[in-house]
PDB file of N, CA and C in Angstrom:
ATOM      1  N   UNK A   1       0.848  -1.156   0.000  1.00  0.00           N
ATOM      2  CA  UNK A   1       0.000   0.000   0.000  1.00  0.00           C
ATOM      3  C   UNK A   1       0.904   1.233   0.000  1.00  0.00           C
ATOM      4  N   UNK A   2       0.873   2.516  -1.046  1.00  0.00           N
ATOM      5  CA  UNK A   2       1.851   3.079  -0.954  1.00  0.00           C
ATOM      6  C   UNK A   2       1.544   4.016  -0.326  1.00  0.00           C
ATOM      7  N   UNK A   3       0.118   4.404   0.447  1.00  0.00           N
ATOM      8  CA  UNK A   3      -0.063   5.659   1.383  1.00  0.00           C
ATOM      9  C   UNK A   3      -0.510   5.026   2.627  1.00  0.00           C
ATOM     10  N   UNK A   4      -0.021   4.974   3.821  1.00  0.00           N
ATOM     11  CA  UNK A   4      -0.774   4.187   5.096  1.00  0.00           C
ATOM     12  C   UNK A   4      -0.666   5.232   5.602  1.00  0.00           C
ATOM     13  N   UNK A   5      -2.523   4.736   6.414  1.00  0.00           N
ATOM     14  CA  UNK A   5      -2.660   5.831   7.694  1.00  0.00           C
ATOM     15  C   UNK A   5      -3.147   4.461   8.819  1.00  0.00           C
ATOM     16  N   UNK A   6      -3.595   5.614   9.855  1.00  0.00           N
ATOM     17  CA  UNK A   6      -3.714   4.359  11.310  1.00  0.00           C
ATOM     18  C   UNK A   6      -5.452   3.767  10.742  1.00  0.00           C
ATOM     19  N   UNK A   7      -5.992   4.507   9.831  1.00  0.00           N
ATOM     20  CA  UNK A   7      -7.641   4.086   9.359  1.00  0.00           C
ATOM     21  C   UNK A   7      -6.987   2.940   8.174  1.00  0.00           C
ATOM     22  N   UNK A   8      -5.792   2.595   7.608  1.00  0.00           N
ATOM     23  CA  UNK A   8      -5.695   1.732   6.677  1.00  0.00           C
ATOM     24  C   UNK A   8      -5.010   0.524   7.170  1.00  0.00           C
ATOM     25  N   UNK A   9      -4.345   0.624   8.136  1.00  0.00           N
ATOM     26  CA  UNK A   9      -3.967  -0.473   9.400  1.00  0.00           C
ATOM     27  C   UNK A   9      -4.899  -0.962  10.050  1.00  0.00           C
ATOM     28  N   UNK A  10      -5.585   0.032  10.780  1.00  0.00           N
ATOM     29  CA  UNK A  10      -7.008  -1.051  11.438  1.00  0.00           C
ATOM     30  C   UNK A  10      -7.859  -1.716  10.438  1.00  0.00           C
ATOM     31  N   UNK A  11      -8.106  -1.388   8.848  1.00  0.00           N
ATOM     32  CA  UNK A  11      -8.812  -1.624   8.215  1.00  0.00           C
ATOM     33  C   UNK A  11      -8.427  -3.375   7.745  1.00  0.00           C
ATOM     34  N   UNK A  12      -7.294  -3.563   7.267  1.00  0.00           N
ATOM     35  CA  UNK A  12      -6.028  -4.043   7.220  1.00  0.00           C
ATOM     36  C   UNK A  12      -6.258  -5.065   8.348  1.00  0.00           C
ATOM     37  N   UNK A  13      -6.368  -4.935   9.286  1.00  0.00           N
ATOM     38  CA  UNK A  13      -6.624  -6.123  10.616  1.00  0.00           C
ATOM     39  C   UNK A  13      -7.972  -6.389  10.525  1.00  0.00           C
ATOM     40  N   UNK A  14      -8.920  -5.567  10.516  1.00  0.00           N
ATOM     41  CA  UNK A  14     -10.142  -6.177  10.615  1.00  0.00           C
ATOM     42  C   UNK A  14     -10.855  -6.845   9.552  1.00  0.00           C
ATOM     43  N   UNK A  15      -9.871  -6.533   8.213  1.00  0.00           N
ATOM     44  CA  UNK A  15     -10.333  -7.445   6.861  1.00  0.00           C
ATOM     45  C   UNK A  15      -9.462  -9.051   7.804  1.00  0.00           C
ATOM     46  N   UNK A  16      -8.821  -9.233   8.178  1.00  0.00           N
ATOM     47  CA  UNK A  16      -7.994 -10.261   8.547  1.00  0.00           C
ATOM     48  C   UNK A  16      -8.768 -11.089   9.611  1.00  0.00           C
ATOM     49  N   UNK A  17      -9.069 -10.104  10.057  1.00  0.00           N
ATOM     50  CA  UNK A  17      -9.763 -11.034  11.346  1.00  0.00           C
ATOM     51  C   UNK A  17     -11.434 -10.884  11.232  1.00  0.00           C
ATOM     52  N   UNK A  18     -12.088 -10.498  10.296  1.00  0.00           N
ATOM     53  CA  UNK A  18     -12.948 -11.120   9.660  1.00  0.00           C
ATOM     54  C   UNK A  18     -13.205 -12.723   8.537  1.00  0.00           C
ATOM     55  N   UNK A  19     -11.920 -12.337   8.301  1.00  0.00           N
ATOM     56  CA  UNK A  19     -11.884 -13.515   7.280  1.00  0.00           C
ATOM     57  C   UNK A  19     -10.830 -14.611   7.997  1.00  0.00           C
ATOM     58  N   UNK A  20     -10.931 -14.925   9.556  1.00  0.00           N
ATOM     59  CA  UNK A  20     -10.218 -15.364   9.781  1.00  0.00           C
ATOM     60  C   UNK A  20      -9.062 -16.023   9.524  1.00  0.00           C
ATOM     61  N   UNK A  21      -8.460 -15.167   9.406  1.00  0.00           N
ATOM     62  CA  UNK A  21      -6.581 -15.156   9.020  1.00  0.00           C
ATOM     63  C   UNK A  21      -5.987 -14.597  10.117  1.00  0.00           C
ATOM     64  N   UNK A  22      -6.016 -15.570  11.250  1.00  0.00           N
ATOM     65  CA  UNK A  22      -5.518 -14.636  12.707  1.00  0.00           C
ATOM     66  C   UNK A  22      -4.283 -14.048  12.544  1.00  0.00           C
ATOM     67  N   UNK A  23      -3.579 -15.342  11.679  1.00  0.00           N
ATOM     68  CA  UNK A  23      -1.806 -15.109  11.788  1.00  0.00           C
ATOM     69  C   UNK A  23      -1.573 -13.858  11.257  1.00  0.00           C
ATOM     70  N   UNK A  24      -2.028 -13.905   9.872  1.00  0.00           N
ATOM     71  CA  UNK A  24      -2.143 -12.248   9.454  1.00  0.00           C
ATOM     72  C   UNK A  24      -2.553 -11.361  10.187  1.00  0.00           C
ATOM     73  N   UNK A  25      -3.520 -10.865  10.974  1.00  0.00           N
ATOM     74  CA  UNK A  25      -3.867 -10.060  11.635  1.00  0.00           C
ATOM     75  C   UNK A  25      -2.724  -9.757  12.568  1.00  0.00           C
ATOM     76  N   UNK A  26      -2.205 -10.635  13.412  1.00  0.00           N
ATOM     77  CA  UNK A  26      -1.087 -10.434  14.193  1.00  0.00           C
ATOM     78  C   UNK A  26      -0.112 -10.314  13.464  1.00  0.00           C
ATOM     79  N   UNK A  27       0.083 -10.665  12.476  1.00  0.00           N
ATOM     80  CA  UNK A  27       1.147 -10.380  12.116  1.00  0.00           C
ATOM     81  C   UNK A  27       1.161  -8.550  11.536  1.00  0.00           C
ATOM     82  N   UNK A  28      -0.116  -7.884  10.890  1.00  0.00           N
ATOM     83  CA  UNK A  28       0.022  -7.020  11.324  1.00  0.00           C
ATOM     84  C   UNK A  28      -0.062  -5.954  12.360  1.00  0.00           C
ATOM     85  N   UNK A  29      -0.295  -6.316  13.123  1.00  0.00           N
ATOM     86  CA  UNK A  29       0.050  -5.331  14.258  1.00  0.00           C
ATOM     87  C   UNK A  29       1.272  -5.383  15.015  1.00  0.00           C
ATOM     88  N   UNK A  30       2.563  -6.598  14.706  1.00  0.00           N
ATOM     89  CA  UNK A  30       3.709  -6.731  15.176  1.00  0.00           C
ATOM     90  C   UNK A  30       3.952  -5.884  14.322  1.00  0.00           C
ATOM     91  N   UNK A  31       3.728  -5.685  13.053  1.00  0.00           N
ATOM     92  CA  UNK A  31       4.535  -4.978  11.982  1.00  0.00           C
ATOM     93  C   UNK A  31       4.131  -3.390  12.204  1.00  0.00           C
ATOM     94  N   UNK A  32       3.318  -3.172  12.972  1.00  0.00           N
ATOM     95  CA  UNK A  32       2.312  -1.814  13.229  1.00  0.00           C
ATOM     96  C   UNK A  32       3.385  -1.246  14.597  1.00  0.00           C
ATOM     97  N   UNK A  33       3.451  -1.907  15.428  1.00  0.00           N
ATOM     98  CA  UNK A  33       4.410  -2.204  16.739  1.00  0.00           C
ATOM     99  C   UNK A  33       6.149  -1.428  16.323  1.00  0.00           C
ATOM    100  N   UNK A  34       6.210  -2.050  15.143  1.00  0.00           N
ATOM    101  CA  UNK A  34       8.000  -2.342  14.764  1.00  0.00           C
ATOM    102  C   UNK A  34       8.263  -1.558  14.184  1.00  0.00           C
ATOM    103  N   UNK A  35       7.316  -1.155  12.945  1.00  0.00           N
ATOM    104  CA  UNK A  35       8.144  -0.583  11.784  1.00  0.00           C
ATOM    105  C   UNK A  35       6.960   0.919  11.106  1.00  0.00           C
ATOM    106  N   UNK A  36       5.813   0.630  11.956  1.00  0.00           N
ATOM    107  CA  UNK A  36       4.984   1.925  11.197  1.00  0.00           C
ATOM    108  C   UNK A  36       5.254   3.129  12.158  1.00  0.00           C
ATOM    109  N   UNK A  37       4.815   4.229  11.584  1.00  0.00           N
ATOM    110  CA  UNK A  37       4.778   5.880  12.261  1.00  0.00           C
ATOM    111  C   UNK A  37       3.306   5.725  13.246  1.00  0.00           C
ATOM    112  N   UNK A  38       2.492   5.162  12.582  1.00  0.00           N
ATOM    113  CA  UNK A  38       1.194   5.084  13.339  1.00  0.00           C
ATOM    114  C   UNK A  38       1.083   3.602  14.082  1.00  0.00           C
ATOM    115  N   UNK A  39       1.151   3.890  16.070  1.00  0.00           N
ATOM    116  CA  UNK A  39       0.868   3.120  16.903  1.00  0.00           C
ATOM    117  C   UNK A  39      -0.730   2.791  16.900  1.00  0.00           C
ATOM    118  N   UNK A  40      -0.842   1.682  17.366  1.00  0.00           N
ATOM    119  CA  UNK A  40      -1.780   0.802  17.510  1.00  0.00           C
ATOM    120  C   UNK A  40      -2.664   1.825  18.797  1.00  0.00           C
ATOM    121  N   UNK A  41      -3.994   1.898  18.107  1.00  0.00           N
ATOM    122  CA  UNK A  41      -5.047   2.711  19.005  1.00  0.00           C
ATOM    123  C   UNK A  41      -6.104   2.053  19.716  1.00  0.00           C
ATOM    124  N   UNK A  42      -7.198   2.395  20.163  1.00  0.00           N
ATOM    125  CA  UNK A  42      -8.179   1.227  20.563  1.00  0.00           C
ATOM    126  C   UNK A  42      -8.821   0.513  19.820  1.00  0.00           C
ATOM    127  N   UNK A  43      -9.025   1.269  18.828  1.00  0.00           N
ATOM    128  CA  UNK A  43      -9.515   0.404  17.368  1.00  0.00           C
ATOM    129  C   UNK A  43      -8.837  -0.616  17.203  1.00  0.00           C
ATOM    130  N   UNK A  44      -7.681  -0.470  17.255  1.00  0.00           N
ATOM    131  CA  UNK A  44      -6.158  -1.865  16.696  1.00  0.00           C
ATOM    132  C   UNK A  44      -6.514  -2.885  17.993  1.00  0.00           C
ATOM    133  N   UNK A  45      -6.525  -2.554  19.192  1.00  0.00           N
ATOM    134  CA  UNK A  45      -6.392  -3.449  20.561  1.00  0.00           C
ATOM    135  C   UNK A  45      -7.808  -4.233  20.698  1.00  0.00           C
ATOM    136  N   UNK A  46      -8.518  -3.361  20.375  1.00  0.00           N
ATOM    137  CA  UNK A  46      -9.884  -4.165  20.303  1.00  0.00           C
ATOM    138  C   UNK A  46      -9.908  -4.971  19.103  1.00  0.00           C
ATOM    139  N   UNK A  47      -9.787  -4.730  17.893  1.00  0.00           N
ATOM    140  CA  UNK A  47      -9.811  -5.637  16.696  1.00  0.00           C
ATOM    141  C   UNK A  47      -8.750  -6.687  17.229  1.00  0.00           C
ATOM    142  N   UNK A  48      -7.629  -6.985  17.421  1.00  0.00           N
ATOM    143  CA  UNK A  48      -6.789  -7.541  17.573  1.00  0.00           C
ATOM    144  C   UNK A  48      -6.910  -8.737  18.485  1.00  0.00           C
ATOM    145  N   UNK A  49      -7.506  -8.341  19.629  1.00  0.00           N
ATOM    146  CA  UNK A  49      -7.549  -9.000  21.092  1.00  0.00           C
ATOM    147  C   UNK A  49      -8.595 -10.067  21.269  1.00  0.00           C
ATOM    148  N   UNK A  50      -9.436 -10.113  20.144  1.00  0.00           N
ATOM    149  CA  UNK A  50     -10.764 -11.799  20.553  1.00  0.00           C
ATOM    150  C   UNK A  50      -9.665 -12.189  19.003  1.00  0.00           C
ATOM    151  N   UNK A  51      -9.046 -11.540  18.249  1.00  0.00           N
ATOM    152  CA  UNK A  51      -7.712 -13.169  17.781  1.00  0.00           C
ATOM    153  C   UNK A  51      -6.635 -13.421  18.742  1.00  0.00           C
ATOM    154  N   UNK A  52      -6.231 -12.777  19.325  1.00  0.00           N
ATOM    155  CA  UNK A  52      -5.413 -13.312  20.640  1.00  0.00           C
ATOM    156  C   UNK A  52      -6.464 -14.375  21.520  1.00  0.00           C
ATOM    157  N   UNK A  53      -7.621 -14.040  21.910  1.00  0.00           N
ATOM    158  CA  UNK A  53      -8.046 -14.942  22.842  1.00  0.00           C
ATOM    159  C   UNK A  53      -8.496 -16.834  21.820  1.00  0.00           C
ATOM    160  N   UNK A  54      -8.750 -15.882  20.857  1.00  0.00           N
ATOM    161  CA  UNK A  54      -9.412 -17.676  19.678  1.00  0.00           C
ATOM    162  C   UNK A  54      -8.150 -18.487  19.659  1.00  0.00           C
ATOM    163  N   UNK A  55      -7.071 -18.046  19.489  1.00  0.00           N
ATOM    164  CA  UNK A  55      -5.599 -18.849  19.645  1.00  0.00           C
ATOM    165  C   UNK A  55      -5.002 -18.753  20.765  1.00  0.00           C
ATOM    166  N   UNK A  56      -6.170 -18.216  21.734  1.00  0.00           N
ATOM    167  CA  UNK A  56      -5.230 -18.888  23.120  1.00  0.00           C
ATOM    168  C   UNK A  56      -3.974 -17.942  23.384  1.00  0.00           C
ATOM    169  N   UNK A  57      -3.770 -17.311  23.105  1.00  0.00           N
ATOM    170  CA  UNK A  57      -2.493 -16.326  22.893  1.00  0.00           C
ATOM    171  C   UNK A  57      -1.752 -15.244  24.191  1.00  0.00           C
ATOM    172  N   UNK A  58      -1.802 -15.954  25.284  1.00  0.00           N
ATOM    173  CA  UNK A  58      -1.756 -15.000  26.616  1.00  0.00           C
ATOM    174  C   UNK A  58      -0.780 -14.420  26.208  1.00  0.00           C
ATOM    175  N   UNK A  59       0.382 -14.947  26.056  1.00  0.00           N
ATOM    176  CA  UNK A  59       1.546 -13.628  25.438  1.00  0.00           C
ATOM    177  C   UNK A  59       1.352 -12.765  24.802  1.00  0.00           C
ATOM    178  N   UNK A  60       0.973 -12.852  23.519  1.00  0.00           N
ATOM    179  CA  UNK A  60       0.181 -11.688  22.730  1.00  0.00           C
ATOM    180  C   UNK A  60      -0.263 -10.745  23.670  1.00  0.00           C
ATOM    181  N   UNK A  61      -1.644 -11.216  24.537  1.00  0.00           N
ATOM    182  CA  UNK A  61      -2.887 -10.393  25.091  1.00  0.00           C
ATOM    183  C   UNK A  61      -1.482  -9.694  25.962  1.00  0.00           C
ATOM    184  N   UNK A  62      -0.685 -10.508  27.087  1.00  0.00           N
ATOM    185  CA  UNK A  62       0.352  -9.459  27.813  1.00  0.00           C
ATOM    186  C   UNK A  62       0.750  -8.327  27.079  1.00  0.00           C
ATOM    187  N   UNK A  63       1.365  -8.072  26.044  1.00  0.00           N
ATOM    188  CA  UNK A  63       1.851  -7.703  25.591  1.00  0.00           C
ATOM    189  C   UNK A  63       1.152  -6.212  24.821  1.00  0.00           C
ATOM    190  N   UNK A  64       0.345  -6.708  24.420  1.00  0.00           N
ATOM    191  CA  UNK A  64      -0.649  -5.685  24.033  1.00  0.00           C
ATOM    192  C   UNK A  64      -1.209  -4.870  25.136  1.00  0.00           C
ATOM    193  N   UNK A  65      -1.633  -5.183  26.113  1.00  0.00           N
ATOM    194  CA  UNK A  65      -1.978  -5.108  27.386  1.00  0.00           C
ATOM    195  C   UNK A  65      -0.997  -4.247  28.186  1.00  0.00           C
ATOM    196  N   UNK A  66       0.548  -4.734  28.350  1.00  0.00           N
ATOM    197  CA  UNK A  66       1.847  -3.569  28.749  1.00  0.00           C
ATOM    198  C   UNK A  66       1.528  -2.207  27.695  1.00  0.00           C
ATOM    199  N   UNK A  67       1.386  -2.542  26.560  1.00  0.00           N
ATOM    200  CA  UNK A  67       1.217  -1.522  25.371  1.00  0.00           C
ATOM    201  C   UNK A  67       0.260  -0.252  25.753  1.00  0.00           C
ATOM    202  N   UNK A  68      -0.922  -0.944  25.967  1.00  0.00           N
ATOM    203  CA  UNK A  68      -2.058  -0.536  26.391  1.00  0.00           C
ATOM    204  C   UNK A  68      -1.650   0.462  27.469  1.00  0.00           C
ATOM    205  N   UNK A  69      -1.417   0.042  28.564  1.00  0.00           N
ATOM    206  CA  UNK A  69      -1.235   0.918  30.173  1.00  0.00           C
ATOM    207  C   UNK A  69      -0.151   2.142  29.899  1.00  0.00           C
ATOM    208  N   UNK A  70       1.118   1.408  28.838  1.00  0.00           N
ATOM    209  CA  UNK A  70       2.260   2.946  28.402  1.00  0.00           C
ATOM    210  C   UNK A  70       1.334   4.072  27.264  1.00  0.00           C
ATOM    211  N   UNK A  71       0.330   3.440  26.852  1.00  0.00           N
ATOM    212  CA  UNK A  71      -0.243   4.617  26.148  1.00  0.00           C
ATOM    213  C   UNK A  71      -1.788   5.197  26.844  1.00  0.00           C
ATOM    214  N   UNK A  72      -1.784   4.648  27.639  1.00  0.00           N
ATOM    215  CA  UNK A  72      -3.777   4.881  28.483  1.00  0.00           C
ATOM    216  C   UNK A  72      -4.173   4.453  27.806  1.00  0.00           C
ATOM    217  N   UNK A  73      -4.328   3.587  26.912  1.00  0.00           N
ATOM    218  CA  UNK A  73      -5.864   2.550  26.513  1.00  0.00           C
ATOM    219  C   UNK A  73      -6.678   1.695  28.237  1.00  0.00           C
ATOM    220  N   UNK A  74      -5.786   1.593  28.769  1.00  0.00           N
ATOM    221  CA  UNK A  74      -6.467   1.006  29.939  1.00  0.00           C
ATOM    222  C   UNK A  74      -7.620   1.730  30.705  1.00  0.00           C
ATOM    223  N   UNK A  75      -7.755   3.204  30.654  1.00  0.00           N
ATOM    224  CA  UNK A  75      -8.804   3.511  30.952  1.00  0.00           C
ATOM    225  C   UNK A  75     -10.305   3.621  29.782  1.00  0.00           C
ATOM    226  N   UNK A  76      -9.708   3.106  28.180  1.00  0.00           N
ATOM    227  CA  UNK A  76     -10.726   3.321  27.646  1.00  0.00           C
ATOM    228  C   UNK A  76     -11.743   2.370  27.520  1.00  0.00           C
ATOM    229  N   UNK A  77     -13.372   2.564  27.663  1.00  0.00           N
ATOM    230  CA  UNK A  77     -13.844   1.176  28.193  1.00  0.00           C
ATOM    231  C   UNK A  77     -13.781   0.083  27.374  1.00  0.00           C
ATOM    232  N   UNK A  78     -14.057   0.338  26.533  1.00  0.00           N
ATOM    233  CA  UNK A  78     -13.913  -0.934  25.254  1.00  0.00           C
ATOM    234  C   UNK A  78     -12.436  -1.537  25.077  1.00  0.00           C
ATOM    235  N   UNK A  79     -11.651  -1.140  25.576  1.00  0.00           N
ATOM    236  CA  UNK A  79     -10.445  -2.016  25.583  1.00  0.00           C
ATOM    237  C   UNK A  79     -10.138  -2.678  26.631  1.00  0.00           C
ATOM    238  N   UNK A  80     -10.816  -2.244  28.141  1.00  0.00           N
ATOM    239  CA  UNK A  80     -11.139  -2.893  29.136  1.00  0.00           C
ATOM    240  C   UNK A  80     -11.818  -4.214  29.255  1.00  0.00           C
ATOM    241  N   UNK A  81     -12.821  -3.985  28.572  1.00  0.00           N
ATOM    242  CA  UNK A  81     -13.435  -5.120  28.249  1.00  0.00           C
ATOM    243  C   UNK A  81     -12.882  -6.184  27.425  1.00  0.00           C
ATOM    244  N   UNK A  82     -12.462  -5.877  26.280  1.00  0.00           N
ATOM    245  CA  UNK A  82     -11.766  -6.426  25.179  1.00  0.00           C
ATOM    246  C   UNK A  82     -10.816  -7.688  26.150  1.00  0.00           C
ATOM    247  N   UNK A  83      -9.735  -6.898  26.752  1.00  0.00           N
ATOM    248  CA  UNK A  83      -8.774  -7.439  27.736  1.00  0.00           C
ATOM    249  C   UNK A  83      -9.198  -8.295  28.691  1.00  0.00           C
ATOM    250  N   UNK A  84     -10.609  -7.702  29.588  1.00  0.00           N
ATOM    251  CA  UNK A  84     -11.332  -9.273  30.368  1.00  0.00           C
ATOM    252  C   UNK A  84     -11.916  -9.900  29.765  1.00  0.00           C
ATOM    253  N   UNK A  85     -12.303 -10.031  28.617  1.00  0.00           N
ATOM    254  CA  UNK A  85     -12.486 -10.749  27.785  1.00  0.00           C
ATOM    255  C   UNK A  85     -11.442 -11.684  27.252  1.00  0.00           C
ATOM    256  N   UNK A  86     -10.464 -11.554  26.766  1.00  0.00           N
ATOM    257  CA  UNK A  86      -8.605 -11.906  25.977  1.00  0.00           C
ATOM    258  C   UNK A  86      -8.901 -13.036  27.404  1.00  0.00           C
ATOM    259  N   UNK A  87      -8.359 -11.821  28.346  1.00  0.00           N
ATOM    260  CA  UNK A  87      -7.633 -12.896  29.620  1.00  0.00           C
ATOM    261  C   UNK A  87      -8.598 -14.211  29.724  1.00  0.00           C
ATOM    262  N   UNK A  88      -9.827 -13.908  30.210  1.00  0.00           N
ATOM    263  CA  UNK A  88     -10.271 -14.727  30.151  1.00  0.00           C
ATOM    264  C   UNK A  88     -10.941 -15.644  29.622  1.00  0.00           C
ATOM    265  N   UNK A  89     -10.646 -15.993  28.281  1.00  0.00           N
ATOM    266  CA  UNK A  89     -10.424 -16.835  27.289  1.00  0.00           C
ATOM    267  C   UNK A  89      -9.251 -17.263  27.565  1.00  0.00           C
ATOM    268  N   UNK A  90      -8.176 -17.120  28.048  1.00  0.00           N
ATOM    269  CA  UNK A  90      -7.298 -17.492  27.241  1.00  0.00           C
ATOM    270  C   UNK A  90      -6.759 -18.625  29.234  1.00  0.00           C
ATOM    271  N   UNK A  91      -8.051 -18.074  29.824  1.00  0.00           N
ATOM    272  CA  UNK A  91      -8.004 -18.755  31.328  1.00  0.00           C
ATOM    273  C   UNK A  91      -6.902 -18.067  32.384  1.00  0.00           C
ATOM    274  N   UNK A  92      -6.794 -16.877  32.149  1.00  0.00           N
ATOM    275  CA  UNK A  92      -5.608 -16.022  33.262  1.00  0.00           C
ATOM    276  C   UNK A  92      -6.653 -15.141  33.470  1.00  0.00           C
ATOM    277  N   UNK A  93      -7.581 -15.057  34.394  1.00  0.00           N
ATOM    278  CA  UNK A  93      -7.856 -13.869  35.050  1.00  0.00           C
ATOM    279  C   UNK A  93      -7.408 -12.915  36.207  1.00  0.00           C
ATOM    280  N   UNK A  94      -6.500 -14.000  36.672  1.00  0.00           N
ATOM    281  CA  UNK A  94      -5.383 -13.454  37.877  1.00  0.00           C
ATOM    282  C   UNK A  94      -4.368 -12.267  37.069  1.00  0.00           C
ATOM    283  N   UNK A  95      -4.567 -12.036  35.782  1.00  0.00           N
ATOM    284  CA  UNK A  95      -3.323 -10.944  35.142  1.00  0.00           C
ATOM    285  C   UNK A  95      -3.669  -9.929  35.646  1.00  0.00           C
ATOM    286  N   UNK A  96      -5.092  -9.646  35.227  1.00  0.00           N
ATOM    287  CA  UNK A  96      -5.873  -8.276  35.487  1.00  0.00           C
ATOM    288  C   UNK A  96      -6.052  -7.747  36.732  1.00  0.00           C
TER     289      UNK A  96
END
């Protein structure tokens, strides 16, 4: 794509994780993480986080989750949820 914004990244994950292609989906948002100008917003953490919980993925959900608290997504509610949701799927509710 030769123009990306943070609306063509989330778009980008949620074609992925509609059409369940988890790996893709994660795989872009590592690549969103690593190498883009535009960080992952609540849009990205929420799209992202019930494919972390369908594969079981507690590392992922950690991780996103540390992400989350260095940028304040943790107070936004829908990513709150998202996250007791992740965790507990993925059977760690002791994280939260």
């Amino acid at each position: 794509m030769p123009k990306r914004d943070l609306v063509s990244w989330n778009s980008v994950i949620r074609v992925f994780s509609d059409s369940k292609c988890y790996f893709e989906a994660i795989g872009v948002i590592k690549e969103m993480f690593l190498w883009s100008e535009f960080k992952p917003n609540v849009v990205s953490v929420v799209s992202v986080l019930p494919i972390c919980a369908v594969l079981e993925d507690e590392i992922m959900v950690s991780e996103i989750h540390c992400y989350g608290i260095k940028v304040g997504l943790d107070f936004q509610v829908s990513a709150g949820n998202a996250f007791v949701d992740a965790y507990g799927k993925c059977l760690n509710v002791e994280s939260l």
